[in-house]
C-alpha atoms as a PDB file:
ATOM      1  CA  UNK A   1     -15.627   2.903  -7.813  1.00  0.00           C
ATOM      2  CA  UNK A   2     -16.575   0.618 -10.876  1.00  0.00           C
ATOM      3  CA  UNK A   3     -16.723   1.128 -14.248  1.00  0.00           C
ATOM      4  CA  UNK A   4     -19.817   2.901 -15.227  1.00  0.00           C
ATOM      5  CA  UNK A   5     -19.886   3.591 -19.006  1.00  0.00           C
ATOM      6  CA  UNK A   6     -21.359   6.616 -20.280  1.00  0.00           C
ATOM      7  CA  UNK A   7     -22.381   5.153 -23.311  1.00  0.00           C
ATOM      8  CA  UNK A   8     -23.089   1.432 -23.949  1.00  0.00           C
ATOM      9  CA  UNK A   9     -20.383  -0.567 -24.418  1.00  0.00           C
ATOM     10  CA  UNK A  10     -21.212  -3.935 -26.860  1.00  0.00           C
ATOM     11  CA  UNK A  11     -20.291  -7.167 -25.314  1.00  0.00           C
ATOM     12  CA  UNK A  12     -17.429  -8.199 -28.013  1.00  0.00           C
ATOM     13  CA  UNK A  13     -15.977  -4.099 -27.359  1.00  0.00           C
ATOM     14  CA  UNK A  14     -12.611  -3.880 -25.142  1.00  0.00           C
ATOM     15  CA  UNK A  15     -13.304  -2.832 -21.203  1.00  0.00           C
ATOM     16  CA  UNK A  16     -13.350   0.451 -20.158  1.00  0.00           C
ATOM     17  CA  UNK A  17     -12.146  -0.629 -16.992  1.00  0.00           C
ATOM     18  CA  UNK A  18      -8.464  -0.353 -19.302  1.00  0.00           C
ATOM     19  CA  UNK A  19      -8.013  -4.596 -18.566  1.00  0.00           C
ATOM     20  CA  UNK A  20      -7.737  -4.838 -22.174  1.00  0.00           C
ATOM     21  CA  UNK A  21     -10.567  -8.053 -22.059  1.00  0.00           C
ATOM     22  CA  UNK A  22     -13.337  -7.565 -23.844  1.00  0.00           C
ATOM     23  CA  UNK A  23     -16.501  -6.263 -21.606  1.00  0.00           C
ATOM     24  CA  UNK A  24     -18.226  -9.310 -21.840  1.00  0.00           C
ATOM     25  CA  UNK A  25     -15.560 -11.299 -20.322  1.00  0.00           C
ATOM     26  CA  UNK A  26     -14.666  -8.411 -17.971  1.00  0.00           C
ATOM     27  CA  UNK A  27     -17.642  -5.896 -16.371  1.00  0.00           C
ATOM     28  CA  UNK A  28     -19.457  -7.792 -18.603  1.00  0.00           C
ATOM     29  CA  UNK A  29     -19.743 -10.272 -16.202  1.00  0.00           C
ATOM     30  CA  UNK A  30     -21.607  -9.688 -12.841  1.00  0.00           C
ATOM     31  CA  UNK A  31     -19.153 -12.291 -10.710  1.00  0.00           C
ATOM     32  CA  UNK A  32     -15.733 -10.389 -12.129  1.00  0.00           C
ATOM     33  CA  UNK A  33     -17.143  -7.220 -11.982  1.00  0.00           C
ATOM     34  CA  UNK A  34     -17.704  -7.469  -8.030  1.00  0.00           C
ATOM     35  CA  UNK A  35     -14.331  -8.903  -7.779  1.00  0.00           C
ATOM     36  CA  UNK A  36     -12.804  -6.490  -9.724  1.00  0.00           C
ATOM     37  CA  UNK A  37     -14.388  -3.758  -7.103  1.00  0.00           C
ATOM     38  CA  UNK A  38     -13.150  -5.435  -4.259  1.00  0.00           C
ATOM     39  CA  UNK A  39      -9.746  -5.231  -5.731  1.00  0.00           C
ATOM     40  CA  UNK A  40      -9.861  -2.066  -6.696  1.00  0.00           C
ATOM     41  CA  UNK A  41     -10.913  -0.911  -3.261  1.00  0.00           C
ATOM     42  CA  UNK A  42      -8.578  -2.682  -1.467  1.00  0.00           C
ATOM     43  CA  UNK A  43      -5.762  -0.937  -3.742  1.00  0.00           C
ATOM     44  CA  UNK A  44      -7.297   2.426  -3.208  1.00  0.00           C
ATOM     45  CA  UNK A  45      -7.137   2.075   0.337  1.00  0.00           C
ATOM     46  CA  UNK A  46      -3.230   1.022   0.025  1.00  0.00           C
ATOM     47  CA  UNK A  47      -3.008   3.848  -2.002  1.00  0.00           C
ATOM     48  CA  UNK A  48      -4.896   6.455   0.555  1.00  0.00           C
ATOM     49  CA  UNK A  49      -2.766   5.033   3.144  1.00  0.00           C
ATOM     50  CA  UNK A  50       1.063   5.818   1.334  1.00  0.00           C
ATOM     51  CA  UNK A  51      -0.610   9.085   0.627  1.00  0.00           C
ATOM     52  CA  UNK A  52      -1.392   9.761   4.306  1.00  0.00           C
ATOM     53  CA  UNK A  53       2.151   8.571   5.312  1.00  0.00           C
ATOM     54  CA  UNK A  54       3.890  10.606   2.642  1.00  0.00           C
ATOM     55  CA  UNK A  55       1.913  13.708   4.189  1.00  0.00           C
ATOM     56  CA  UNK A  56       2.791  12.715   8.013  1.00  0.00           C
ATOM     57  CA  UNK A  57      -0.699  12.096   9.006  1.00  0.00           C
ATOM     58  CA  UNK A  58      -0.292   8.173   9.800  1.00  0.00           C
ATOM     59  CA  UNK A  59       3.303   7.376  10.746  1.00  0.00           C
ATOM     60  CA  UNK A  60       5.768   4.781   8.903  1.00  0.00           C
ATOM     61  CA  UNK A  61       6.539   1.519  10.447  1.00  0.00           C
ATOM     62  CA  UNK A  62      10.318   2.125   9.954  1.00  0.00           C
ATOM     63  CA  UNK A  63      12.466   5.100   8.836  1.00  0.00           C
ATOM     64  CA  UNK A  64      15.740   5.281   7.336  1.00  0.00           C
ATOM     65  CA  UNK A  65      18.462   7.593   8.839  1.00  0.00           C
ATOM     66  CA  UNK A  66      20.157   7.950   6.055  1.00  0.00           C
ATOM     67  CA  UNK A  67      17.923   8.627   2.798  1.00  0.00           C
ATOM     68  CA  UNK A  68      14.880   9.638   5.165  1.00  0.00           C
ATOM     69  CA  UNK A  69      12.572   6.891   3.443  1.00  0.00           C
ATOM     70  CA  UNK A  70       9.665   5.585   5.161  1.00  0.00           C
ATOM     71  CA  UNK A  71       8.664   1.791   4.620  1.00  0.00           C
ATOM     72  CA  UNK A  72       6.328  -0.722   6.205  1.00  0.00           C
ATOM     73  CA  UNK A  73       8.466  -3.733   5.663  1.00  0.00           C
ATOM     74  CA  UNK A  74      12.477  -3.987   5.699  1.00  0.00           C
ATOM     75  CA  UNK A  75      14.222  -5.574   2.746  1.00  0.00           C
ATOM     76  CA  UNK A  76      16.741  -8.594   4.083  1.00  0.00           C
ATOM     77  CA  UNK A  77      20.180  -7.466   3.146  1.00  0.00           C
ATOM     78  CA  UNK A  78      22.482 -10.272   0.864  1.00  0.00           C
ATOM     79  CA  UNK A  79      25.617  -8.779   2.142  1.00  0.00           C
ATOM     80  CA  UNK A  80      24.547  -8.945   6.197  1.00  0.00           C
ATOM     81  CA  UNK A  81      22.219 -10.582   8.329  1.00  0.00           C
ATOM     82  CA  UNK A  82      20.285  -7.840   8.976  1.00  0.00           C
ATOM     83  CA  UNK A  83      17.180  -5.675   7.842  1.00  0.00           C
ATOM     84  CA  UNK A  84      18.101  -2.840   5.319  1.00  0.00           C
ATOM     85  CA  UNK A  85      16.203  -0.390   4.012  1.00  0.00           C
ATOM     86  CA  UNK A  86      15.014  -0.885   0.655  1.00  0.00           C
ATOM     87  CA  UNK A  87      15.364   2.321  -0.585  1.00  0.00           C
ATOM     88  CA  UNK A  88      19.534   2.915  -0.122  1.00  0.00           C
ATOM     89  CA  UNK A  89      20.486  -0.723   1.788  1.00  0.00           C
ATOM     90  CA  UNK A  90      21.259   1.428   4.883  1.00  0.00           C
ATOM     91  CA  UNK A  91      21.041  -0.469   8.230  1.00  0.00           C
ATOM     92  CA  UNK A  92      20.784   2.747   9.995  1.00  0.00           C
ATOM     93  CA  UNK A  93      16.627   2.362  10.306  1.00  0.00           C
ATOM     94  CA  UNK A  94      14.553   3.369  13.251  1.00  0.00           C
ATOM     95  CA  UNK A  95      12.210   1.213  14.030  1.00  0.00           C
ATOM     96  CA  UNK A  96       9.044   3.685  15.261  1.00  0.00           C
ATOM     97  CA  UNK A  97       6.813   0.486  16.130  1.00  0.00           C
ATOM     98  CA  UNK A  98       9.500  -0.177  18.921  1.00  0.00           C
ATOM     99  CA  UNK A  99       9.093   3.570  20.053  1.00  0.00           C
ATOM    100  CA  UNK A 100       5.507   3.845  20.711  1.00  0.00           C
ATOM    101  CA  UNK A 101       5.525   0.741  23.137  1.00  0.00           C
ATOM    102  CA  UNK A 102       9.003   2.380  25.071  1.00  0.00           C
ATOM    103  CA  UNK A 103       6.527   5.788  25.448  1.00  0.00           C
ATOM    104  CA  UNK A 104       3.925   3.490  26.588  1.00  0.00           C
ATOM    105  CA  UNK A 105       6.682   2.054  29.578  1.00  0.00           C
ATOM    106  CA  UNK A 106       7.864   5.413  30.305  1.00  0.00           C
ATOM    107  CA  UNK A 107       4.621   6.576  31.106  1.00  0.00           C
ATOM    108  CA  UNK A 108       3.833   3.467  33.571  1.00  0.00           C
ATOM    109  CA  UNK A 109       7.090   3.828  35.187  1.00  0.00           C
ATOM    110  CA  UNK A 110       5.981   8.061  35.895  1.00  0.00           C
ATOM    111  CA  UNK A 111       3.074   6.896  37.481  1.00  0.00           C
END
């Protein structure tokens, strides 16, 4: 997932990573360039996670009633004391963390 040039780039030439450094202060530079992977894994992974969420394959955390937004994380509402959505400000959010462990209860209670 790093930047691999297809032609050589000269040290004192801009990144082609798009950081707007120039390459030898950028991929240039074996220490950045292996952070600069990291980070850019980690945010493809964030990324290929909202994807699989917006596609119902991995469920959201919380979602909204009202607009039908998924989040992970609640925004704190100025007007309330409550958790809002962060999307429309609705407090009408169900919580599906909260669901799975009631499932889990009902099937122990069956039993």
């Amino acid at each position: 997932m790093g930047v691999e040039a297809k032609t050589k780039v000269g040290r004192n030439e801009l990144c082609p990573c798009g950081s707007k450094l120039k390459y030898k202060y950028c991929h240039g530079d074996e220490t950045k360039r292996m952070l600069c992977n990291r980070v850019a894994n980690e945010h493809m992974v964030h990324l290929i996670l909202q994807e699989q969420k917006k596609r119902g394959i991995v469920e959201w955390t919380y979602v909204c009633n009202v607009c039908g937004n998924g989040c992970d994380e609640l925004k704190q509402s100025q007007i309330v004391n409550s958790k809002v959505c962060p999307e429309c400000g609705s407090p009408d959010v169900k919580d599906n963390s909260k669901q799975e462990s009631g499932d889990e209860d009902e099937e122990e209670s069956a039993s």
